[in-house]
Protein backbone atom coordinates (compact mmCIF):
# COMPACT_ATOMS: atom_id res chain seq x y z
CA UNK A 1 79.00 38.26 137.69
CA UNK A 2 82.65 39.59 137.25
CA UNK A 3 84.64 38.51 140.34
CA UNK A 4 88.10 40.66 140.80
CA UNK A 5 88.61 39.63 144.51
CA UNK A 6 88.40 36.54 146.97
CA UNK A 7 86.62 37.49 149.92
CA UNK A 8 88.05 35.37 152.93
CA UNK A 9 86.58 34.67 156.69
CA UNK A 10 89.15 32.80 159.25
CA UNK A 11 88.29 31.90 162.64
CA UNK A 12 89.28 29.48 165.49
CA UNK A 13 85.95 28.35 166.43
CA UNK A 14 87.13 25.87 169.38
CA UNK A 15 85.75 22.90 168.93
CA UNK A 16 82.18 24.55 168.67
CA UNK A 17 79.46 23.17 166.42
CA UNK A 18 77.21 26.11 166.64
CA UNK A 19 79.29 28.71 165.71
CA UNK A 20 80.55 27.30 163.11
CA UNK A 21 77.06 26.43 161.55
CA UNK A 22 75.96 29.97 162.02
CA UNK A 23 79.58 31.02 160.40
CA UNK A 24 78.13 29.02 157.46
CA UNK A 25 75.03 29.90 157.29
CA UNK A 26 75.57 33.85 157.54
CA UNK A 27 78.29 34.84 156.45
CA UNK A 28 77.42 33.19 152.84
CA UNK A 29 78.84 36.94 151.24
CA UNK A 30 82.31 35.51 151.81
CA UNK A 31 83.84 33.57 149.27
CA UNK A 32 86.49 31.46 151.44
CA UNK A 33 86.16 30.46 155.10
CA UNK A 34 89.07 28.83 156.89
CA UNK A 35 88.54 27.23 160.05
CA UNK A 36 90.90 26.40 163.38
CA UNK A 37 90.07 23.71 165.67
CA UNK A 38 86.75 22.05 164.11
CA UNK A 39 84.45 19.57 165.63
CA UNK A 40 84.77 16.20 164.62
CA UNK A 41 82.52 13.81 165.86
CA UNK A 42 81.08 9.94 165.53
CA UNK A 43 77.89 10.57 162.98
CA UNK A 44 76.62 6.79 163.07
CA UNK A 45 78.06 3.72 162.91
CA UNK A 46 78.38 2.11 159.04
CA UNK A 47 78.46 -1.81 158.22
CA UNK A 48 81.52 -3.64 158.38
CA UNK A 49 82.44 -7.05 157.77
CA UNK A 50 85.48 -7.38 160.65
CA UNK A 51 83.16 -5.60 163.42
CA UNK A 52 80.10 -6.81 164.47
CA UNK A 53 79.16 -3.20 165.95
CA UNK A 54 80.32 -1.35 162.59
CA UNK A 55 82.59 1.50 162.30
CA UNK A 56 82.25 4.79 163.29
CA UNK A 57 81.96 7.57 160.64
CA UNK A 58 82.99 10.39 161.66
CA UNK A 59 82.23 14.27 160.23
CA UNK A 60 82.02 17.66 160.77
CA UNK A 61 79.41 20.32 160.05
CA UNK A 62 78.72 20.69 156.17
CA UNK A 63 76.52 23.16 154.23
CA UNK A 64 74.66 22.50 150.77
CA UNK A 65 76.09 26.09 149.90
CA UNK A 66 79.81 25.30 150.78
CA UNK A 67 82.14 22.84 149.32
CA UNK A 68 84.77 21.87 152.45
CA UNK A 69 88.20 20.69 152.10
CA UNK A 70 89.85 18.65 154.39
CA UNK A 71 92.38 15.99 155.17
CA UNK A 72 90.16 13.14 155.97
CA UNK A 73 90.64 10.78 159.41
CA UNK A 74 89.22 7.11 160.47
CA UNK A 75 88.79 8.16 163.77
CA UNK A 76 88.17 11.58 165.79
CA UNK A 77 91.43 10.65 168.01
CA UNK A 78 93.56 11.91 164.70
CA UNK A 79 91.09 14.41 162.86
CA UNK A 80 91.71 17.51 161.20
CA UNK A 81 92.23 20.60 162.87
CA UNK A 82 91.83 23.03 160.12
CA UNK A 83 89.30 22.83 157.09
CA UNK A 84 88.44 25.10 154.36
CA UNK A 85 84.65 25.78 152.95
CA UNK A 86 84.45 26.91 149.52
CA UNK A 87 81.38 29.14 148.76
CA UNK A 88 79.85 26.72 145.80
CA UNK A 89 79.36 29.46 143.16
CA UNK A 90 83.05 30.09 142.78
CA UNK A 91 83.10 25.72 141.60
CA UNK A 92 84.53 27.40 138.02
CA UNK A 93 87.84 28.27 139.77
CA UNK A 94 88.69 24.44 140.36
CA UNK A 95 89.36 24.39 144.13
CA UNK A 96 91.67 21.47 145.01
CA UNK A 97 92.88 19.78 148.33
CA UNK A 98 96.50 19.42 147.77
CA UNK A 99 97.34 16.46 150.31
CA UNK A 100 100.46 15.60 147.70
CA UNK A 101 102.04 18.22 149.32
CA UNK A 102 100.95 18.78 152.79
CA UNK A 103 99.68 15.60 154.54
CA UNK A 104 99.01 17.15 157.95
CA UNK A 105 95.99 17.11 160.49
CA UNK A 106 96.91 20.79 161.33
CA UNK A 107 97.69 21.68 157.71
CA UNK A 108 95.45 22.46 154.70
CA UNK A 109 96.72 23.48 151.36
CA UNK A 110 94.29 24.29 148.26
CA UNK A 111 94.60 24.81 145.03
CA UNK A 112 92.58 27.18 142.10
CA UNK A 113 93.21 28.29 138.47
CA UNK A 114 93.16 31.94 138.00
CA UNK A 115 93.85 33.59 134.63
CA UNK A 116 95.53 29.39 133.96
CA UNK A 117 98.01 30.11 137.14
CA UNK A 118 98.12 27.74 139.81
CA UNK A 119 98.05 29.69 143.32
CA UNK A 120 97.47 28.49 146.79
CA UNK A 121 96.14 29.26 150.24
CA UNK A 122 97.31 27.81 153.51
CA UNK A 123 95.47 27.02 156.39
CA UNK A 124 97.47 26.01 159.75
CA UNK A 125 96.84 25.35 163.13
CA UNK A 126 99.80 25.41 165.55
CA UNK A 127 99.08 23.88 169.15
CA UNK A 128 101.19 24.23 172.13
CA UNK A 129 104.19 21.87 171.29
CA UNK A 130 103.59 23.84 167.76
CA UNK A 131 104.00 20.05 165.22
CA UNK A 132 102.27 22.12 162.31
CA UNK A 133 105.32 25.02 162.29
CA UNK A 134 107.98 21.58 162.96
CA UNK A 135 106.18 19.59 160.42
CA UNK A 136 106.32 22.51 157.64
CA UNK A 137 110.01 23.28 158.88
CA UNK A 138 111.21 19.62 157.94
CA UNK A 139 109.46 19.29 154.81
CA UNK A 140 110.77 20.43 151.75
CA UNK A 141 108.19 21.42 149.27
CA UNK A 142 108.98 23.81 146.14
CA UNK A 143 105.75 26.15 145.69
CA UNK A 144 105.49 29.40 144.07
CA UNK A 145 102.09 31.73 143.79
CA UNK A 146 101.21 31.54 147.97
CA UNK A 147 98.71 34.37 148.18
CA UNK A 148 98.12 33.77 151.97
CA UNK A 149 98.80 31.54 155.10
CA UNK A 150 96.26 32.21 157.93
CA UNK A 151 96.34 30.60 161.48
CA UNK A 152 96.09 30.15 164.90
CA UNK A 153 99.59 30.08 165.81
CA UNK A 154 99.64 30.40 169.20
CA UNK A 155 102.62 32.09 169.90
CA UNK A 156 102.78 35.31 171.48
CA UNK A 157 105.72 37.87 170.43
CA UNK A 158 106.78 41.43 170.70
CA UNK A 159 106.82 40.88 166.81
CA UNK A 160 103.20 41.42 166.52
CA UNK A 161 101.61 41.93 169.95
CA UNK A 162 102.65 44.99 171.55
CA UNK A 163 101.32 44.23 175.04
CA UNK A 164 103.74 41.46 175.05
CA UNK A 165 107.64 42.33 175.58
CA UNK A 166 109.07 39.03 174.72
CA UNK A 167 110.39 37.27 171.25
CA UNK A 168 109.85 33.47 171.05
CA UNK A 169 112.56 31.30 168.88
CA UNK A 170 110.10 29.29 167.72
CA UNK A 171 108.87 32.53 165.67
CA UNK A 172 111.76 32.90 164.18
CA UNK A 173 110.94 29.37 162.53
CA UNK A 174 107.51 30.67 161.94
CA UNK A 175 109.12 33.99 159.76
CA UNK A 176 111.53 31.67 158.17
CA UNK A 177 108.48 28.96 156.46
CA UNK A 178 106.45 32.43 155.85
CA UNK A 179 109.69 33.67 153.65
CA UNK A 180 110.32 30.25 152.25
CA UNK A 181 107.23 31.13 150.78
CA UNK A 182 107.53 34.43 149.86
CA UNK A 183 105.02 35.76 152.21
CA UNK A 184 105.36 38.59 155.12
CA UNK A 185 103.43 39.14 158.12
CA UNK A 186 100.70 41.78 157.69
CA UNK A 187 99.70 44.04 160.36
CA UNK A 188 96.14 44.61 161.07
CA UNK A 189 94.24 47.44 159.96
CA UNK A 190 92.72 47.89 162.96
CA UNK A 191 94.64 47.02 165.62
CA UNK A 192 94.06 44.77 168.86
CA UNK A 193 93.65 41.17 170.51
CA UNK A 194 93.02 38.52 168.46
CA UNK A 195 92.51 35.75 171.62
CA UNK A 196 90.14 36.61 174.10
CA UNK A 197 91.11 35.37 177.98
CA UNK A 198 88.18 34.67 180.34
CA UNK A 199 90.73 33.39 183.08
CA UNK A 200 90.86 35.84 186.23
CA UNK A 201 94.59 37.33 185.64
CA UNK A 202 95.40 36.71 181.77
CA UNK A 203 95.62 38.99 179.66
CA UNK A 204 93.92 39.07 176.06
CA UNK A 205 96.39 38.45 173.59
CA UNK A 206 97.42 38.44 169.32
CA UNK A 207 98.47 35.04 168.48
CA UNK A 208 95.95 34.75 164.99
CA UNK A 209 97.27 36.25 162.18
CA UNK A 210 97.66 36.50 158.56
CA UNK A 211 100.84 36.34 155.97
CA UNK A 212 100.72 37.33 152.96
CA UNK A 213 102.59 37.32 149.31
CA UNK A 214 105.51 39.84 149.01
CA UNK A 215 104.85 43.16 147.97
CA UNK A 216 100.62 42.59 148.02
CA UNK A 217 98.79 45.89 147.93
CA UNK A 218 96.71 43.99 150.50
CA UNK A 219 99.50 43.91 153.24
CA UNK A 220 98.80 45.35 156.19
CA UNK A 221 95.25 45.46 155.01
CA UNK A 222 93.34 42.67 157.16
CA UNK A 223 90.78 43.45 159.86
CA UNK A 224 89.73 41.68 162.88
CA UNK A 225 85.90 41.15 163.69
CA UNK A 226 85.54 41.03 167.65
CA UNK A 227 81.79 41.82 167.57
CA UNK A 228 81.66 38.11 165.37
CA UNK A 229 83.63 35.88 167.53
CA UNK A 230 80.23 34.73 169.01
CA UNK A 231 81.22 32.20 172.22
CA UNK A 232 84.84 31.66 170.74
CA UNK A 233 87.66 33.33 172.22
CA UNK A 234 89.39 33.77 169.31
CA UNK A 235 88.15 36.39 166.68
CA UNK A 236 87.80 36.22 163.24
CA UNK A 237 90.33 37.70 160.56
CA UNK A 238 88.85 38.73 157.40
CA UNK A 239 90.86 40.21 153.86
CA UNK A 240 90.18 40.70 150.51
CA UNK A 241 92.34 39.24 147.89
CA UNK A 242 92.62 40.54 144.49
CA UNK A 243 92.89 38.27 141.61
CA UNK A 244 92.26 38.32 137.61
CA UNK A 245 88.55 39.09 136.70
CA UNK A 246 86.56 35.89 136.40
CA UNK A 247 83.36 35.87 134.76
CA UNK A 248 81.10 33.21 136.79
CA UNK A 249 77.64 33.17 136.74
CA UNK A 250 76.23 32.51 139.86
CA UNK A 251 72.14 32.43 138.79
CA UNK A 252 70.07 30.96 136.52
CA UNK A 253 66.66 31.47 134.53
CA UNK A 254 64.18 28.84 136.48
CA UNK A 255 60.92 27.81 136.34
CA UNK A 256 59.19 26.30 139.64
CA UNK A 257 56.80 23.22 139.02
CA UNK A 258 53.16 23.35 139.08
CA UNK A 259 53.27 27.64 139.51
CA UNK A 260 51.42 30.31 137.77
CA UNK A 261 54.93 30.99 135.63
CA UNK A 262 54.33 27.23 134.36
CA UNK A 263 51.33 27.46 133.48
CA UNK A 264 51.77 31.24 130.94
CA UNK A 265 54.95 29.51 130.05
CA UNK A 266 52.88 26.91 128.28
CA UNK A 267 50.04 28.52 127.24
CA UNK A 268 52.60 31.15 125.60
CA UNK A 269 54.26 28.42 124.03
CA UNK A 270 51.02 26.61 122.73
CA UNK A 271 49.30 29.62 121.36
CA UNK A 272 52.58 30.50 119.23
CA UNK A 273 53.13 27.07 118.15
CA UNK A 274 49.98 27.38 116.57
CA UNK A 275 50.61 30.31 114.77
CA UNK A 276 53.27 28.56 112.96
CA UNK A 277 52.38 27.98 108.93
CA UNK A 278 53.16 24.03 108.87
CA UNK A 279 50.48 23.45 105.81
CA UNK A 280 53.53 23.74 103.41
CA UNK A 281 56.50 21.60 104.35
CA UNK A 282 57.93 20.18 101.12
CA UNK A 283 61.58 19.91 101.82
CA UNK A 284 64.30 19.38 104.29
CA UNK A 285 65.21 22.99 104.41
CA UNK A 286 61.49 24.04 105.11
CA UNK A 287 61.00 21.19 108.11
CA UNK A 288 64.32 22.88 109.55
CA UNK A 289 63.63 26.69 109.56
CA UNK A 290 59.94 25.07 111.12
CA UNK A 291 62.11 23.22 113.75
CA UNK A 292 64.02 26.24 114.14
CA UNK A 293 61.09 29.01 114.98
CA UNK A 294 59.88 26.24 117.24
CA UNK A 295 63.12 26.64 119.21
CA UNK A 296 63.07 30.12 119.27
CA UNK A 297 59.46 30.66 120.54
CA UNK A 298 60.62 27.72 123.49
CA UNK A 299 63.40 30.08 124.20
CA UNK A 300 61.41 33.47 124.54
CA UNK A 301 58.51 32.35 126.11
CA UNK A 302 61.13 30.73 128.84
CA UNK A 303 63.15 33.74 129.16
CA UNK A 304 59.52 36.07 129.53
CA UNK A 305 57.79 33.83 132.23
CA UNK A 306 61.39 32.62 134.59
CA UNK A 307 62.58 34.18 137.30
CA UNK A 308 66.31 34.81 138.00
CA UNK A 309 67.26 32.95 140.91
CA UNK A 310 71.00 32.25 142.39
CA UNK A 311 73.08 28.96 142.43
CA UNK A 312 72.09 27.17 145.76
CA UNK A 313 71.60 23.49 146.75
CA UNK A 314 69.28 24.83 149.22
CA UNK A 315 65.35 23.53 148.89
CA UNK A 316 64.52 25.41 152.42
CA UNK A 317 66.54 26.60 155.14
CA UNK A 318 66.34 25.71 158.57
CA UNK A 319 67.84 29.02 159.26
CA UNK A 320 64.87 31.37 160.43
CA UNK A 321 64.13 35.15 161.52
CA UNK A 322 64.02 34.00 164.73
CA UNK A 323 67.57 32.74 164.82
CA UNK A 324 68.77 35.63 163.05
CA UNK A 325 66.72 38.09 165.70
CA UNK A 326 68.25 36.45 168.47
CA UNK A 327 72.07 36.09 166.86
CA UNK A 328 71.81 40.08 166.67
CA UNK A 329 70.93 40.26 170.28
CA UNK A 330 73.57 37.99 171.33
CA UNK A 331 76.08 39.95 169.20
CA UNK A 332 74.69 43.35 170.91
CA UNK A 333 74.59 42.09 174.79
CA UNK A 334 76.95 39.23 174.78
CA UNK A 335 75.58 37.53 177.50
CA UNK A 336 75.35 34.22 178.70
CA UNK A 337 71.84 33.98 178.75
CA UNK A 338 71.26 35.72 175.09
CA UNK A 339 73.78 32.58 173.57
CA UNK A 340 71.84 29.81 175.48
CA UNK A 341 68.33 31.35 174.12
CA UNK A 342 70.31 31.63 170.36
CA UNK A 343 71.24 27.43 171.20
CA UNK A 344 67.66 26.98 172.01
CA UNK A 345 66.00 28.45 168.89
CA UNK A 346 68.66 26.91 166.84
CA UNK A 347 67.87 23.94 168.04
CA UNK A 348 63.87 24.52 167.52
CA UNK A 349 64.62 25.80 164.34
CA UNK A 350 66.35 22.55 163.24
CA UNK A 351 63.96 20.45 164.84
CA UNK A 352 60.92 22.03 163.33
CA UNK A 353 62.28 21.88 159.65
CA UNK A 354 63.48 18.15 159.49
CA UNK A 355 60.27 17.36 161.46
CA UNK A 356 58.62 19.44 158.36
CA UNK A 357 60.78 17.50 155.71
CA UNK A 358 60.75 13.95 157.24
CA UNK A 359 56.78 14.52 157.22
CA UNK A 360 56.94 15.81 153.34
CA UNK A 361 58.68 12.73 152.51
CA UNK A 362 56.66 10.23 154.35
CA UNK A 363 53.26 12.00 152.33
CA UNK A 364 55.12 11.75 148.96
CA UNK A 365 55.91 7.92 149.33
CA UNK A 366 52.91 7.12 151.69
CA UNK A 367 54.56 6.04 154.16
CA UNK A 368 53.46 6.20 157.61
């Protein structure tokens, strides 16, 4: 596969497990995802030797398919705001978290190698007392090849939200880190709230947005996704980022055990073997063009009987039709009731398959 662009998903997905599970489980045709405002939470305790009740470890949501970068806490009273999933079949590009240059909760640089350039994407989060846009204002970092800084910024301005009539000062530090860059504010493609306001009186509002390197053909080029926000009230942003062709190969020939492909796959394999003249081997250089057919009847026969099959740690998804069917209607109605019924089949869905797999193991080492 010949990959020319990096397709990226950002959302503020406030604090919500479930969203961002589904993000992560569906929208698996996007090659970065950047999320605001993550759940951390205690997973279990773990051993230690100066606590008696062991220390918490504490995580967020993870997915066999994506590889997520973060700035990593002790505890959930200092954990990261922002994280960054990596889709697992672009591994060749040499993703990096880049915590030698940014060491804040609310910030998240990475790192890849494209065409042997270093570039970088930002993610931020900016709360009310805004630390990330202080923290990036008073440190002094010298970094060329920023393709994009995405956030929730939470700042509303005349600058890019045309219901609102006001500037805010601290944007002008927000356009002055963006430049120190070399990155300008892009407008949306199709404009329109990026924060949605359930509060009786408040109006929706454009405080998520994108910046992008200098002169990009992709300025001004970003869309926002309303219809995918799920229960968040922020929407997503999504863009697509051009970069030098990379050739990455994102499936493989395989072979399942104990199938029907197995089985021709040796039975091929045995009835050419014994095709093979060995009645005459008399030298080194006969033994080795023997050795050699041998490897090139393994080869064929593999390549006639495997199926292609893509790059995934997955063994078998919780993720059902019946999740997806009721997503869709959720995404259609919008209701309250449609996203408790999409919690509860989750949930059953989940339940179900580790009930499945914790039985599957239990057979396999005879347990109970």
């Amino acid at each position: 596969m010949i990959v020319c662009k990096l397709r990226i998903f950002s959302q503020n997905v406030c604090k919500n497990s479930l969203i961002l599970n589904t993000i992560l489980e569906t929208q698996n045709h996007f090659d970065i995802i950047l999320i605001q405002e993550p759940l951390w939470s205690e997973i279990q305790k773990i051993p230690c030797s100066s606590n008696c009740d062991g220390e918490p470890l504490v995580g967020t949501c993870h997915h066999p398919n994506w590889t997520s970068f973060a700035r990593l806490s002790p505890s959930t009273d200092d954990s990261p705001r922002v994280i960054i999933y990596i889709n697992i079949h672009l591994s060749s590009l040499r993703f990096l978290l880049r915590k030698d240059i940014f060491d804040h909760r609310d910030v998240c640089l990475i790192s890849f190698f494209n065409n042997c350039v270093c570039y970088y994407i930002l993610n931020v989060y900016s709360d009310s007392s805004h630390s990330a846009l202080k923290y990036l204002k008073d440190t002094e970092v010298n970094i060329n090849n920023v393709l994009l800084m995405t956030d929730d910024f939470n700042i509303r301005d005349s600058l890019w939200d045309p219901s609102f009539p006001f500037h805010a000062s601290i944007s002008d530090d927000l356009i002055m880190i963006a430049d120190s860059f070399e990155l300008s504010l892009s407008s949306l493609t199709n404009p329109g709230p990026t924060r949605f306001s359930d509060t009786a009186g408040e109006s929706n509002s454009v405080i998520d947005l994108m910046f992008l390197w200098h002169g990009s053909d992709e300025l001004d080029n970003h869309f926002i996704l309303s219809e995918w926000r799920l229960s968040s009230d922020h929407a997503p942003l999504i863009i697509d980022i051009p970069i030098f062709e990379e050739t990455i190969q994102i499936s493989k020939l395989a072979i399942s055990p104990n199938s029907k492909q197995e089985t021709d796959f040796i039975k091929d394999v045995i009835s050419n073997f014994s095709k093979l003249d060995t009645s005459n081997i008399e030298s080194i250089d006969k033994l080795e063009q023997i050795v050699n057919q041998l490897s090139v009847i393994v080869k064929q026969m593999w390549v006639k009987n495997a199926k292609k099959s893509r790059y995934s740690k997955h063994s078998k998804q919780w993720w059902s039709e019946s999740c997806r069917s009721t997503l869709n209607t959720y995404r259609s109605e919008r209701s309250r009731e449609n996203w408790k019924s999409f919690k509860l089949v989750v949930k059953n869905a989940k339940q179900t398959f580790f009930d499945d797999k914790i039985h599957e193991i239990a057979n396999k080492s005879r347990g109970p």
